[in-house]
C-alpha atoms as a PDB file:
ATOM      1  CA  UNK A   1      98.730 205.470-182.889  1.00  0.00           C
ATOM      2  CA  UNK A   2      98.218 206.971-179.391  1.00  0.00           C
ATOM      3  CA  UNK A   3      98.760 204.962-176.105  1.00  0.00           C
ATOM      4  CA  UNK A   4      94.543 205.774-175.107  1.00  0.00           C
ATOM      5  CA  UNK A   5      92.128 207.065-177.048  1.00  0.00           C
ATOM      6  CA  UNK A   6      89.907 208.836-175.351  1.00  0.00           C
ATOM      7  CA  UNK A   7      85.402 208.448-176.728  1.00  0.00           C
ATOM      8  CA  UNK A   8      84.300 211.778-176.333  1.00  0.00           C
ATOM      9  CA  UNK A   9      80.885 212.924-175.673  1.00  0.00           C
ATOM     10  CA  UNK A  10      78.208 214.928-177.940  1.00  0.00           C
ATOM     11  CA  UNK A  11      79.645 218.295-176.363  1.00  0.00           C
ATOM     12  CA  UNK A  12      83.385 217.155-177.471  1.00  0.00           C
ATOM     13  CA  UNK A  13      83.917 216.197-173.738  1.00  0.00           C
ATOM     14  CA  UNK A  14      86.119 212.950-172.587  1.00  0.00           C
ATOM     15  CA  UNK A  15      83.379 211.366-169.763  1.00  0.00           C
ATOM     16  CA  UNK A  16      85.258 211.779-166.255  1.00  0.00           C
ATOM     17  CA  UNK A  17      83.357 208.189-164.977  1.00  0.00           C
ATOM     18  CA  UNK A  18      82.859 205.522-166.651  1.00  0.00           C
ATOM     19  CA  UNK A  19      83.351 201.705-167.138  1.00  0.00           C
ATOM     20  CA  UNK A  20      84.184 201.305-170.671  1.00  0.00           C
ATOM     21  CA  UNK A  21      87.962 199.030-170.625  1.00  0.00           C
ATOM     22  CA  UNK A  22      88.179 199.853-174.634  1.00  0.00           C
ATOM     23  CA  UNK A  23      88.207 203.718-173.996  1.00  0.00           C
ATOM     24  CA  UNK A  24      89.767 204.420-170.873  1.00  0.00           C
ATOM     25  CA  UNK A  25      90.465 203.049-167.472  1.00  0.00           C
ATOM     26  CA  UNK A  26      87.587 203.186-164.413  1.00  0.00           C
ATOM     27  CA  UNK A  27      86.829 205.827-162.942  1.00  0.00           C
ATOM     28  CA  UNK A  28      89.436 208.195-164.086  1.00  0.00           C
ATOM     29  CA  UNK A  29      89.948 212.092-165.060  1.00  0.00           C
ATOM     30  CA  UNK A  30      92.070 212.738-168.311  1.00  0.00           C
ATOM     31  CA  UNK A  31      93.012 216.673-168.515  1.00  0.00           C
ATOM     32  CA  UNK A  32      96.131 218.598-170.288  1.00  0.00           C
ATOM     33  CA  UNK A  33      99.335 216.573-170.238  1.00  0.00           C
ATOM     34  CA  UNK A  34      97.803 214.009-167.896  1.00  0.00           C
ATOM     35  CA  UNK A  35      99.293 211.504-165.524  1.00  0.00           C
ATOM     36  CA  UNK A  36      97.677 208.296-166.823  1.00  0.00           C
ATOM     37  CA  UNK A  37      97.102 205.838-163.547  1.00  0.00           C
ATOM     38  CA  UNK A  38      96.270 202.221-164.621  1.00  0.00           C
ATOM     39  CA  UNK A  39      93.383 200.537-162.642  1.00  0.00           C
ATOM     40  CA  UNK A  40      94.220 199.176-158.967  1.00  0.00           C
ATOM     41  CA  UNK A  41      97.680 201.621-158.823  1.00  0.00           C
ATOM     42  CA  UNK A  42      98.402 202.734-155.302  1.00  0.00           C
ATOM     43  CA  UNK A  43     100.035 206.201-155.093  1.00  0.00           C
ATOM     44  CA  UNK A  44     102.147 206.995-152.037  1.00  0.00           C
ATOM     45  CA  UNK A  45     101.489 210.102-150.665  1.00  0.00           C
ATOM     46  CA  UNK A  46     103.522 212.689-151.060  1.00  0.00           C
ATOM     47  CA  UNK A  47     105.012 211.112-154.284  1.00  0.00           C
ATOM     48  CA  UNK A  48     105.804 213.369-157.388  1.00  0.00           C
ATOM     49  CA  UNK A  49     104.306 212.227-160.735  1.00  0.00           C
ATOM     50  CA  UNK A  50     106.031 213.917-163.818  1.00  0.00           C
ATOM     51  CA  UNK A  51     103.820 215.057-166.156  1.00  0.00           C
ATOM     52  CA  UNK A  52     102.556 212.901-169.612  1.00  0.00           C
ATOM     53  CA  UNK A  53     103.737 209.983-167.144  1.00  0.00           C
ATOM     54  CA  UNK A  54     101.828 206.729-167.045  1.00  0.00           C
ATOM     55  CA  UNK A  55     101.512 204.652-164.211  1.00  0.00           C
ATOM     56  CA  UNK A  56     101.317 201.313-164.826  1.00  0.00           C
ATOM     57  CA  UNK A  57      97.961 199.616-163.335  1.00  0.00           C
ATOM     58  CA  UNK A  58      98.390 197.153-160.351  1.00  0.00           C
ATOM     59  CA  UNK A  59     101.884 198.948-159.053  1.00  0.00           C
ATOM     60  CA  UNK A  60     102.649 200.664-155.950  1.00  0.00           C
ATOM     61  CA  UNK A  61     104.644 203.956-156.582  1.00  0.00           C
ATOM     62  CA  UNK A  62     106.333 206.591-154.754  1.00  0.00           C
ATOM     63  CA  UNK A  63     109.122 208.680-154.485  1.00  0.00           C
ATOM     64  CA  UNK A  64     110.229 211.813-155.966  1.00  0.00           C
ATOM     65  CA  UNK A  65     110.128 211.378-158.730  1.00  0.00           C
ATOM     66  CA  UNK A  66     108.174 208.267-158.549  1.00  0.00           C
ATOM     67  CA  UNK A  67     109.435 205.089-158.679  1.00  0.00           C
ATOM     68  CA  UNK A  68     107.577 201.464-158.399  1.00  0.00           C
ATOM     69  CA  UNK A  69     108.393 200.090-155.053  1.00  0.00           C
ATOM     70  CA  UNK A  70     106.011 197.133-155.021  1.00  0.00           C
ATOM     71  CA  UNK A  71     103.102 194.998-156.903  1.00  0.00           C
ATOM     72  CA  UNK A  72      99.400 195.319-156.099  1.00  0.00           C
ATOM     73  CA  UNK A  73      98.590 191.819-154.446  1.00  0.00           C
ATOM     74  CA  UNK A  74      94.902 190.432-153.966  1.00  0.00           C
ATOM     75  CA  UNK A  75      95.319 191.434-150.026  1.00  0.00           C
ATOM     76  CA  UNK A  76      95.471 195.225-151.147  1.00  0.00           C
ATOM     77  CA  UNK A  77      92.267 195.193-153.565  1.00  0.00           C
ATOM     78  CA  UNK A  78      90.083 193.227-150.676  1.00  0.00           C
ATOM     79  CA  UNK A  79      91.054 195.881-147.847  1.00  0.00           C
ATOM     80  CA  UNK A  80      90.747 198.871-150.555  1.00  0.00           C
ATOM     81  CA  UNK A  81      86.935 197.139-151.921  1.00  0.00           C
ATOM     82  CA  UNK A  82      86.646 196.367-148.214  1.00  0.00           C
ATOM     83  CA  UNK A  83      87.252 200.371-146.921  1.00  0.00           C
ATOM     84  CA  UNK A  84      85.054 201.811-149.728  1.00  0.00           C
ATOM     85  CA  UNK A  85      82.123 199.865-149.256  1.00  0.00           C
ATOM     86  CA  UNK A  86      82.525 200.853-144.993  1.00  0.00           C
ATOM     87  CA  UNK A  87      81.700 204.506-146.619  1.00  0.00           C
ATOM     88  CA  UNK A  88      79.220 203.479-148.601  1.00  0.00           C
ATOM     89  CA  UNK A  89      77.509 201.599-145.633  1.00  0.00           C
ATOM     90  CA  UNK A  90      78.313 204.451-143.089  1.00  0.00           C
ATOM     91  CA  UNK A  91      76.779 207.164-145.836  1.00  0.00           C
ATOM     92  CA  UNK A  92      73.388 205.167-145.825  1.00  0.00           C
ATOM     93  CA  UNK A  93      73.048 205.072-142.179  1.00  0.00           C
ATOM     94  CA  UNK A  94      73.815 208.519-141.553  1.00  0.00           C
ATOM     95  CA  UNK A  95      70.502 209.795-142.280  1.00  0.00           C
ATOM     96  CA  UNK A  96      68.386 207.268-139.591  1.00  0.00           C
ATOM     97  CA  UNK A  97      70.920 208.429-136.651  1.00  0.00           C
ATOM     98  CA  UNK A  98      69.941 212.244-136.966  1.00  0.00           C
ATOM     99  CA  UNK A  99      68.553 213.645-133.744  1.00  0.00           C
ATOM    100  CA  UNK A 100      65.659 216.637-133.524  1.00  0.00           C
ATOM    101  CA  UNK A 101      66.849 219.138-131.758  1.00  0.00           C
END
C-alpha cells in the first residue's frame, strides 16, 4: 500500500491545488520522484531535499542534506497566515492607487 495516493483527474492528471486531506496535502505539486512536504513544514533556504524524501508536516528542516532542527509552533502559522493575507490585502489595493499618466 503506498504512503499517498494520489485522485487523479478525467485527463489522468494528479490536481496541483486542492483541499482534499484524504488524497493529498493542501496546496501541493506531486511530480517524478517527489519530495513529499507535509502541511505547515518550513523549509530553510538553501536546504537540500533528497529525492522520494518526505518531510514530515509541522517540522522545520534544513541542512544539507536536511535535517529537522525544530517544531512548527502556533506563533509560526499566525505570522505565516498573518504575511499571506498582507499580499492578499496589498494585491486588492493595487489597482485603486494607479495614477493616469
Amino acid at each position: 500500500m503506498p504512503l499517498y495516493e494520489f485522485k487523479k483527474d478525467s485527463h489522468g492528471r494528479i490536481p496541483l491545488w486542492g483541499k482534499n486531506p484524504k488524497n493529498r496535502n493542501d496546496n501541493c505539486y506531486i511530480g517524478h520522484g517527489a519530495i513529499v512536504i507535509g502541511p505547515w513544514a518550513i523549509v530553510a533556504e538553501g536546504c537540500v531535499i533528497p529525492q522520494k524524501s518526505i518531510v514530515p508536516g509541522e517540522k522545520i528542516v534544513g541542512g544539507v542534506p536536511f535535517v529537522i532542527i525544530g517544531n512548527v509552533e502556533n506563533r509560526h502559522k499566525e505570522f505565516w497566515t498573518y504575511g499571506k493575507q498582507l499580499y492578499v490585502d496589498l494585491a486588492r489595493g493595487y489597482p485603486a492607487k494607479f495614477e493616469k499618466l
